[in-house]
C-alpha atoms as a PDB file:
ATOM      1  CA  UNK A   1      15.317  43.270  18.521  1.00  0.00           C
ATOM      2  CA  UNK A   2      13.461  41.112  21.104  1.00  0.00           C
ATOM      3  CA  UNK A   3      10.028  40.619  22.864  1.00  0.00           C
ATOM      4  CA  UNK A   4      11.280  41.179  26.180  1.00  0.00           C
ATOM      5  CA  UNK A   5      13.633  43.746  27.245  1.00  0.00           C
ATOM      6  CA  UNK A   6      17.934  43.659  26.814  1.00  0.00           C
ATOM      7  CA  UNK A   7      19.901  42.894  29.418  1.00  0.00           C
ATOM      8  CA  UNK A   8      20.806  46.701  29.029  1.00  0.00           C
ATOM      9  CA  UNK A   9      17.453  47.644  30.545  1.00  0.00           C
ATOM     10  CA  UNK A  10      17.453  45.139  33.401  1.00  0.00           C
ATOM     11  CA  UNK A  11      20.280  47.236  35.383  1.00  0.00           C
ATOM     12  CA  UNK A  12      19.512  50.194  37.441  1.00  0.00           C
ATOM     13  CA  UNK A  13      22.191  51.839  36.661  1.00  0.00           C
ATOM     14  CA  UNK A  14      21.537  52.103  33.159  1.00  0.00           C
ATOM     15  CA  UNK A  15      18.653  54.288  33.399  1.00  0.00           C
ATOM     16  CA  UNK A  16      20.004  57.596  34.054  1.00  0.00           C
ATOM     17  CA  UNK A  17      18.210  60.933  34.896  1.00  0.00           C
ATOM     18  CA  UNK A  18      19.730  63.492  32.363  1.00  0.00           C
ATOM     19  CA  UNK A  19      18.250  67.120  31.510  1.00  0.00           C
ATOM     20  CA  UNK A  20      16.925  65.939  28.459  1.00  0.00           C
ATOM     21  CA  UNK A  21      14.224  64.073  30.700  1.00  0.00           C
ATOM     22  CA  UNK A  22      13.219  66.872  32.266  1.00  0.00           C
ATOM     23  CA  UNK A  23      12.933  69.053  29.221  1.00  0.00           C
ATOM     24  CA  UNK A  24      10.762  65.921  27.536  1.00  0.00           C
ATOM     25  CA  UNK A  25       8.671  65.864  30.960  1.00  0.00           C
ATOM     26  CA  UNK A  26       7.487  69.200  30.864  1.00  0.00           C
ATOM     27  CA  UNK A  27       6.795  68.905  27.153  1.00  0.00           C
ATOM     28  CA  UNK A  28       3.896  66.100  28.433  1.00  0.00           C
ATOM     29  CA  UNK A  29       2.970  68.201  31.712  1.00  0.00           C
ATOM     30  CA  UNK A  30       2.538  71.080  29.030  1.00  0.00           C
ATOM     31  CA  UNK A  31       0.430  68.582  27.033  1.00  0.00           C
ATOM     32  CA  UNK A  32      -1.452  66.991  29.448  1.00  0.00           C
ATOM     33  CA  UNK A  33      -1.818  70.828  31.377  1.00  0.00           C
ATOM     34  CA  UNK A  34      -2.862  70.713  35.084  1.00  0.00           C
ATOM     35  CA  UNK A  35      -5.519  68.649  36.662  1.00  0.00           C
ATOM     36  CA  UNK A  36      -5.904  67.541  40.308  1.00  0.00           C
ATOM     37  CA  UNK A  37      -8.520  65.018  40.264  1.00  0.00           C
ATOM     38  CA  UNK A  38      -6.499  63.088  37.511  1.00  0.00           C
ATOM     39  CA  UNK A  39      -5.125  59.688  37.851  1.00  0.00           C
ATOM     40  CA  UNK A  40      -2.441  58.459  36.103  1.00  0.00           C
ATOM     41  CA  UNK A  41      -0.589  55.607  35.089  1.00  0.00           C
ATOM     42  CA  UNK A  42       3.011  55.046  33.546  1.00  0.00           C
ATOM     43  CA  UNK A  43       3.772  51.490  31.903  1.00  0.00           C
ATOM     44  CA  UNK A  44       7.485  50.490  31.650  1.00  0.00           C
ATOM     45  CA  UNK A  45       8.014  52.893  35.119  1.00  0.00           C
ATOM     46  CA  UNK A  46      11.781  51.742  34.797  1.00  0.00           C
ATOM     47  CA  UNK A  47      12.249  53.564  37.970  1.00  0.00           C
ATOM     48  CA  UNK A  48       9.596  55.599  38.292  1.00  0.00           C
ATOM     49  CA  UNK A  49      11.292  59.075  38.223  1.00  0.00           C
ATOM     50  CA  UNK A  50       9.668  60.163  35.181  1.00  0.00           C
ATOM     51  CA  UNK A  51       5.965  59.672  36.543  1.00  0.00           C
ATOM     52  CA  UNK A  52       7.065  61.233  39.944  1.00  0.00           C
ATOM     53  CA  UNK A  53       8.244  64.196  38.143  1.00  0.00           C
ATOM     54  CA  UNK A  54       4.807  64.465  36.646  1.00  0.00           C
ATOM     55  CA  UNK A  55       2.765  64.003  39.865  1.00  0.00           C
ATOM     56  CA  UNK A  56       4.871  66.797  40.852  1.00  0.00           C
ATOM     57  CA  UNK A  57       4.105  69.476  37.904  1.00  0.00           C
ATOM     58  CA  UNK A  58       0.695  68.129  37.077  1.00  0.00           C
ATOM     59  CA  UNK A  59      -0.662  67.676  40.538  1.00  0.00           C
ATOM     60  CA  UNK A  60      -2.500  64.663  39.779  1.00  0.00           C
ATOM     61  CA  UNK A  61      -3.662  62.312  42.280  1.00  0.00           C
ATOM     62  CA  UNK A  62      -0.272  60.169  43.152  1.00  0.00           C
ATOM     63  CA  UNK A  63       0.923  57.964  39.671  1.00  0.00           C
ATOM     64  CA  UNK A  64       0.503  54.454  39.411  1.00  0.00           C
ATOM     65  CA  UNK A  65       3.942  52.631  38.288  1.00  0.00           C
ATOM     66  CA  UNK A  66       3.606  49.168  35.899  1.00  0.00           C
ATOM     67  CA  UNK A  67       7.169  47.420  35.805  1.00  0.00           C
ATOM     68  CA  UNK A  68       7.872  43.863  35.243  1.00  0.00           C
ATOM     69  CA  UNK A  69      11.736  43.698  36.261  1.00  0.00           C
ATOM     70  CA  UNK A  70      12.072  42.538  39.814  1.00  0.00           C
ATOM     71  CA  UNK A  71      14.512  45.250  39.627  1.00  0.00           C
ATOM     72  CA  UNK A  72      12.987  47.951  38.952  1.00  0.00           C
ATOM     73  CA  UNK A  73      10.249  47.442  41.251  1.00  0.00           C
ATOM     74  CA  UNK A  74      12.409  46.712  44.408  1.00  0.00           C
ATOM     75  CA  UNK A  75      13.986  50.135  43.002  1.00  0.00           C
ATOM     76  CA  UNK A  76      10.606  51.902  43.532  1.00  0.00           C
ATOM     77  CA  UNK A  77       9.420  50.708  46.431  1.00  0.00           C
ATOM     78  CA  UNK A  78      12.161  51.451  48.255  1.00  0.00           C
ATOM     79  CA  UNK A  79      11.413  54.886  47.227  1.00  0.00           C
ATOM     80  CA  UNK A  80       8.108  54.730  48.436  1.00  0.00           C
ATOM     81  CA  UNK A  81       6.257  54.850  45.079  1.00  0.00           C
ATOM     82  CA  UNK A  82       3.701  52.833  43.764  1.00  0.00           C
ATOM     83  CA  UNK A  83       5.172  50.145  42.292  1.00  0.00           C
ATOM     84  CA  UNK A  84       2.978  47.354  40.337  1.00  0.00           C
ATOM     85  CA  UNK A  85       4.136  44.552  38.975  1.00  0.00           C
ATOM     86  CA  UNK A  86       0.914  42.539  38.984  1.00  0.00           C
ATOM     87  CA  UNK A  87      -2.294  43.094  36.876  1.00  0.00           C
ATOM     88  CA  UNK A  88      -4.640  42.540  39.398  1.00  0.00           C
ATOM     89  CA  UNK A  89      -3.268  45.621  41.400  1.00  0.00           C
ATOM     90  CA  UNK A  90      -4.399  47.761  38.124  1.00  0.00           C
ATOM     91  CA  UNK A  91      -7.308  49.952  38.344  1.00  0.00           C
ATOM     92  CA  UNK A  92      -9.993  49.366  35.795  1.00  0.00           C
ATOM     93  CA  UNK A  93      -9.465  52.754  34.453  1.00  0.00           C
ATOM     94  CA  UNK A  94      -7.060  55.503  34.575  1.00  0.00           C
ATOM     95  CA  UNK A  95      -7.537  59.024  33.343  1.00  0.00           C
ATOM     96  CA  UNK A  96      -3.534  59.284  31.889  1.00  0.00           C
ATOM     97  CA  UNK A  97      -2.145  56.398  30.580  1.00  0.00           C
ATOM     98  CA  UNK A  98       1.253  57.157  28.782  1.00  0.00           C
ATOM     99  CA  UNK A  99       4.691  55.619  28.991  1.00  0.00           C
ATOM    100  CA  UNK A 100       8.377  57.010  27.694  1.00  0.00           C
ATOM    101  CA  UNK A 101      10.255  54.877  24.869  1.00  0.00           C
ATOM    102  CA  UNK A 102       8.735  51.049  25.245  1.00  0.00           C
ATOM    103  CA  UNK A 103       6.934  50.300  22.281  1.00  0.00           C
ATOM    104  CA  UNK A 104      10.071  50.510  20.229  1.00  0.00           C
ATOM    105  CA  UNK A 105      11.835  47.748  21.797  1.00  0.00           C
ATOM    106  CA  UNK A 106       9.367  44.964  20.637  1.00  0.00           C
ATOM    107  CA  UNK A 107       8.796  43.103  17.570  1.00  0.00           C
ATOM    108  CA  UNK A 108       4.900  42.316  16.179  1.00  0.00           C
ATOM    109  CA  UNK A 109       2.615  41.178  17.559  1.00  0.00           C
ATOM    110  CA  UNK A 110       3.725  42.624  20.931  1.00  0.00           C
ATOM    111  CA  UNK A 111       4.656  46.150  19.095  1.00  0.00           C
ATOM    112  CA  UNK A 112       0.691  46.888  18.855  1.00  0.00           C
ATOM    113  CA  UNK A 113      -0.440  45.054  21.505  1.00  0.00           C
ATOM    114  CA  UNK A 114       1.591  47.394  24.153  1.00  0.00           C
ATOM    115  CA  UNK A 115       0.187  50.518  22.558  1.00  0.00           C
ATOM    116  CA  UNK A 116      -3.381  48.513  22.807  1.00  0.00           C
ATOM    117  CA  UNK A 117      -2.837  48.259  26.625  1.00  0.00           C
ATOM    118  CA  UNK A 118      -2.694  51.657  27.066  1.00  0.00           C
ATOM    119  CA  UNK A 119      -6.076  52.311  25.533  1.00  0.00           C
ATOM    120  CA  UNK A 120      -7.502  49.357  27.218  1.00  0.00           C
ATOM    121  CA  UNK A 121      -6.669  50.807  30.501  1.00  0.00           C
ATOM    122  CA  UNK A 122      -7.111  54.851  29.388  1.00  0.00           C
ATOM    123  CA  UNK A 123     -10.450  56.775  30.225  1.00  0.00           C
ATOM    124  CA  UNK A 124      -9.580  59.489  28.670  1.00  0.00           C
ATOM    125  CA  UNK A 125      -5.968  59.913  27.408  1.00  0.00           C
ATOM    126  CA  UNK A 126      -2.744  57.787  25.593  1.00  0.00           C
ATOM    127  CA  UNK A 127       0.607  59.570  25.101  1.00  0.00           C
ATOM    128  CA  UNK A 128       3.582  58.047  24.457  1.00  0.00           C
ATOM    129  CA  UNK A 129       7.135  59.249  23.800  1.00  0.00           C
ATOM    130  CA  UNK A 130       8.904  57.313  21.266  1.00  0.00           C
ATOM    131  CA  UNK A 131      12.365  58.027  19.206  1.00  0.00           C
ATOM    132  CA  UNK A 132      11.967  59.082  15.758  1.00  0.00           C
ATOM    133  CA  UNK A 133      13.513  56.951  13.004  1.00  0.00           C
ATOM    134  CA  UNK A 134      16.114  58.942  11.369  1.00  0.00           C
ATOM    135  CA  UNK A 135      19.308  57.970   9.542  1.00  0.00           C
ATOM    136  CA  UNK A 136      21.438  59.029  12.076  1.00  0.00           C
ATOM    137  CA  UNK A 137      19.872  57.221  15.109  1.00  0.00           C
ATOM    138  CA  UNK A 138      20.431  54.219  12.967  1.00  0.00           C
ATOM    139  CA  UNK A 139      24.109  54.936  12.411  1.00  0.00           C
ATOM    140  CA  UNK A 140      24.897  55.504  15.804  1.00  0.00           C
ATOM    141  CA  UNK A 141      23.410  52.316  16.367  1.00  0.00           C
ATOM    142  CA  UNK A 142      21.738  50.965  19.295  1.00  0.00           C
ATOM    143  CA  UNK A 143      21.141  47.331  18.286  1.00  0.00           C
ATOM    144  CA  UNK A 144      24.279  46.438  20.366  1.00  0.00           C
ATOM    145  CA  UNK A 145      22.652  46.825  23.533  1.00  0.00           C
ATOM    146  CA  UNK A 146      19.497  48.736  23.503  1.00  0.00           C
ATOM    147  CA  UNK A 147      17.505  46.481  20.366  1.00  0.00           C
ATOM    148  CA  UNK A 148      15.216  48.875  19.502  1.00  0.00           C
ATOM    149  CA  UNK A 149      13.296  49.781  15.790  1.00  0.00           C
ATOM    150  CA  UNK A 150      12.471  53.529  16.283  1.00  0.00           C
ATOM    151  CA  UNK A 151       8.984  55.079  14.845  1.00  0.00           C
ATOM    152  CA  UNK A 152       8.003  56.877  11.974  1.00  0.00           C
ATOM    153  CA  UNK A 153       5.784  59.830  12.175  1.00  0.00           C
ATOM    154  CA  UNK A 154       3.530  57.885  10.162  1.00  0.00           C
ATOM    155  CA  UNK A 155       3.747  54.728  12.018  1.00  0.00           C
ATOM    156  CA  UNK A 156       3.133  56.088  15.365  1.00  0.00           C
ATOM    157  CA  UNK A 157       0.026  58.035  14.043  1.00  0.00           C
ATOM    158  CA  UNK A 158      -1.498  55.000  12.858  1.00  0.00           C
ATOM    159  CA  UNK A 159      -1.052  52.591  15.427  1.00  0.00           C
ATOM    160  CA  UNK A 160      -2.278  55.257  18.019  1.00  0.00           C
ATOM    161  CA  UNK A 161      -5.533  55.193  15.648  1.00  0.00           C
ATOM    162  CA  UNK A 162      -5.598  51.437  15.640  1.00  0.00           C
ATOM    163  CA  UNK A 163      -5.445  51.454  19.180  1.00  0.00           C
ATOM    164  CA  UNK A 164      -8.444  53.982  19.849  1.00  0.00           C
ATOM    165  CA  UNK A 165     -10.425  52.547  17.427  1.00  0.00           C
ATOM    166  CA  UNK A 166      -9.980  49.191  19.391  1.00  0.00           C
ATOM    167  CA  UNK A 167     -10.811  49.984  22.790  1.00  0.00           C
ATOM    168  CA  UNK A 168     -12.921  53.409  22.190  1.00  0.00           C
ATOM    169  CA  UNK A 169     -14.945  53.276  19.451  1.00  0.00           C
ATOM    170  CA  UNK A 170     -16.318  55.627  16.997  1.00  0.00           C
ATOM    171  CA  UNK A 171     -12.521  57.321  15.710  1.00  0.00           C
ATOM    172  CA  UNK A 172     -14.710  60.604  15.062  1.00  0.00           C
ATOM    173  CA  UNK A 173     -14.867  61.111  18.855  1.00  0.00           C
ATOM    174  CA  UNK A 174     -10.895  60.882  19.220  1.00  0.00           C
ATOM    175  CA  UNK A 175      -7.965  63.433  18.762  1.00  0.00           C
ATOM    176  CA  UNK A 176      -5.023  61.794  17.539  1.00  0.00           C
ATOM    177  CA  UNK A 177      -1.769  64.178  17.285  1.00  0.00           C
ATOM    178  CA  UNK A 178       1.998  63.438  16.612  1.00  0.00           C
ATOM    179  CA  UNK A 179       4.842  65.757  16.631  1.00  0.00           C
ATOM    180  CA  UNK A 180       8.541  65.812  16.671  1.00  0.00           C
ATOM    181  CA  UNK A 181      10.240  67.693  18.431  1.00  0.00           C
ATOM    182  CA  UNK A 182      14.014  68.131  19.692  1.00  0.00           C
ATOM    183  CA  UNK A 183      14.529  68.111  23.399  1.00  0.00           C
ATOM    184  CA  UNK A 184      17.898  69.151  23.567  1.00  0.00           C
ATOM    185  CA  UNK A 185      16.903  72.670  22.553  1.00  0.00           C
ATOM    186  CA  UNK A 186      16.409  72.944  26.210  1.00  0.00           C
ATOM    187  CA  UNK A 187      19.018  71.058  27.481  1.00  0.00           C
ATOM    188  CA  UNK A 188      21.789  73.391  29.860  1.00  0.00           C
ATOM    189  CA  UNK A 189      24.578  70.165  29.589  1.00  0.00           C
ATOM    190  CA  UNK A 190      25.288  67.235  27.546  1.00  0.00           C
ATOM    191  CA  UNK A 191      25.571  63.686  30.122  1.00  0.00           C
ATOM    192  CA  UNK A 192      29.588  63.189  29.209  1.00  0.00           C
ATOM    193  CA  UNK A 193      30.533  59.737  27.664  1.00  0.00           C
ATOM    194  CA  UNK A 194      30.924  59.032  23.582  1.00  0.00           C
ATOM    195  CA  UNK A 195      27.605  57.271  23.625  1.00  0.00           C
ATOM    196  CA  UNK A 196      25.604  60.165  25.204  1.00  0.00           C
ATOM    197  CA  UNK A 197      26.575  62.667  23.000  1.00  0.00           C
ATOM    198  CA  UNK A 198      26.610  61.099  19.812  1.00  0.00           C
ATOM    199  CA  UNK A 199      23.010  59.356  20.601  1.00  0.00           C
ATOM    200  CA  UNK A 200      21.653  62.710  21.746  1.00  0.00           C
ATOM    201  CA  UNK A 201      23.174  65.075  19.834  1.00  0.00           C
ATOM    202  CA  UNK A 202      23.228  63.616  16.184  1.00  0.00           C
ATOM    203  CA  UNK A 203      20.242  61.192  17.191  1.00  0.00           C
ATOM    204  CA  UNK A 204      18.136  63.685  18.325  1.00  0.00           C
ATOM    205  CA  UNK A 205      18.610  67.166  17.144  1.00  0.00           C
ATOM    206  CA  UNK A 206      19.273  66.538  13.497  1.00  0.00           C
ATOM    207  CA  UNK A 207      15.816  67.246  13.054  1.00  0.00           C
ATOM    208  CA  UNK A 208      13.894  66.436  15.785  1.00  0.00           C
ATOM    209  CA  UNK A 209      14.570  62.864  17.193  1.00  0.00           C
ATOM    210  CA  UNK A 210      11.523  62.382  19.302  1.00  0.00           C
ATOM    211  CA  UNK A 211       8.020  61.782  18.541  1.00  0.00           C
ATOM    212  CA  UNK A 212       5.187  62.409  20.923  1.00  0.00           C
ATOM    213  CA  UNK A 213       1.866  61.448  20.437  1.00  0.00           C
ATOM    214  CA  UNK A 214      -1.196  61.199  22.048  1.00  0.00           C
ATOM    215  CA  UNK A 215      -4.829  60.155  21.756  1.00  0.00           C
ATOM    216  CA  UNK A 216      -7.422  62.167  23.323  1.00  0.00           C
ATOM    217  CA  UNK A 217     -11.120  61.443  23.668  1.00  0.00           C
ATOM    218  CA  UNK A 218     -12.958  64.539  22.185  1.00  0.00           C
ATOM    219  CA  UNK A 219     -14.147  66.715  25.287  1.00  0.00           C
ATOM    220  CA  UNK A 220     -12.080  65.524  28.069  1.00  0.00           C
END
């Protein structure tokens, strides 16, 4: 595992749209429910289809799109999206801050300090979509080219806690929830290739092989 991303990550080509997104997107429209006025940012955009499918369901105000690979971001702005690659671009606050499978891919201290970010920057809500650890995931193995440590329920729970208790406060006034939950429940077709089907099929169905969690200040 590293403190930057693979190589893996740093081609465009690699990060594939598959049905299992869209069933784990509406899972965190259904979360978040609908809102207007909302704005929201996505860190690790990759390329930014997962936050445009959002703005698209949730009718928020249009998604802000943090990316560091060059890639990436000439990948979204020639999409017309709102691609940032620089802090300064940030607002000071965002209502949604949430990102899909980054955390994972880091060792300590950077492991907490990404899920800090997104409270730093949240108003009002952090989700994030991480793998779950289970045996299988580990023996398809990922290490070869996506280095990643996937969470445990418990772990996931407490750094979200850790993170709120940072950056908002008093942890009686925050909502912290994690569940697991198996996207391909939904899914219509399987992406073909051995690496698909064995990641997503025995990584993720046998039980549920993704977490999602979120922290949620009390009232909003």
């Amino acid at each position: 595992m590293s403190t930057e991303w693979s190589d893996y990550w740093q081609d465009v080509a690699n990060l594939r749209w598959t049905d299992v997104d869209q069933v784990v997107l509406e899972k965190v429209a259904n979360t978040l429910g609908w809102g207007p006025e909302r704005t929201l940012l996505e860190l690790g955009a990759g390329r930014g289809l997962h936050s445009n499918y959002l703005f698209e369901m949730l009718r928020c105000d249009r998604p802000d799109l943090y990316e560091i690979s060059p890639e990436m971001l000439l990948y979204m702005k020639r999409l017309g999206l709102n691609a940032i690659g620089d802090n300064d671009q940030l607002r000071a606050k965002y209502d949604i801050v949430w990102s899909y499978g980054v955390p994972e891919h880091f060792e300590e201290p950077m492991r907490q300090e990404i899920i800090d970010r997104h409270f730093e920057l949240s108003g009002e809500w952090v989700l994030l979509v991480i793998p779950r650890a289970t045996w299988l995931r580990s023996l398809v193995g990922r290490e070869d080219r996506i280095p990643a440590r996937d969470f445990t329920y418990d772990e996931l729970a407490r750094r979200l806690s850790d993170g709120a208790t940072k950056y908002w406060g008093d942890p009686s006034g925050v909502e912290i929830h994690v569940e697991d939950f198996c996207p391909l429940f939904g899914v219509r077709h399987i992406p073909a290739g051995w690496y698909n089907i064995t990641d997503r099929l025995l990584g993720w169905a046998l039980p549920g092989g993704l977490l999602i969690g979120w922290a949620k200040k009390r009232g909003a």
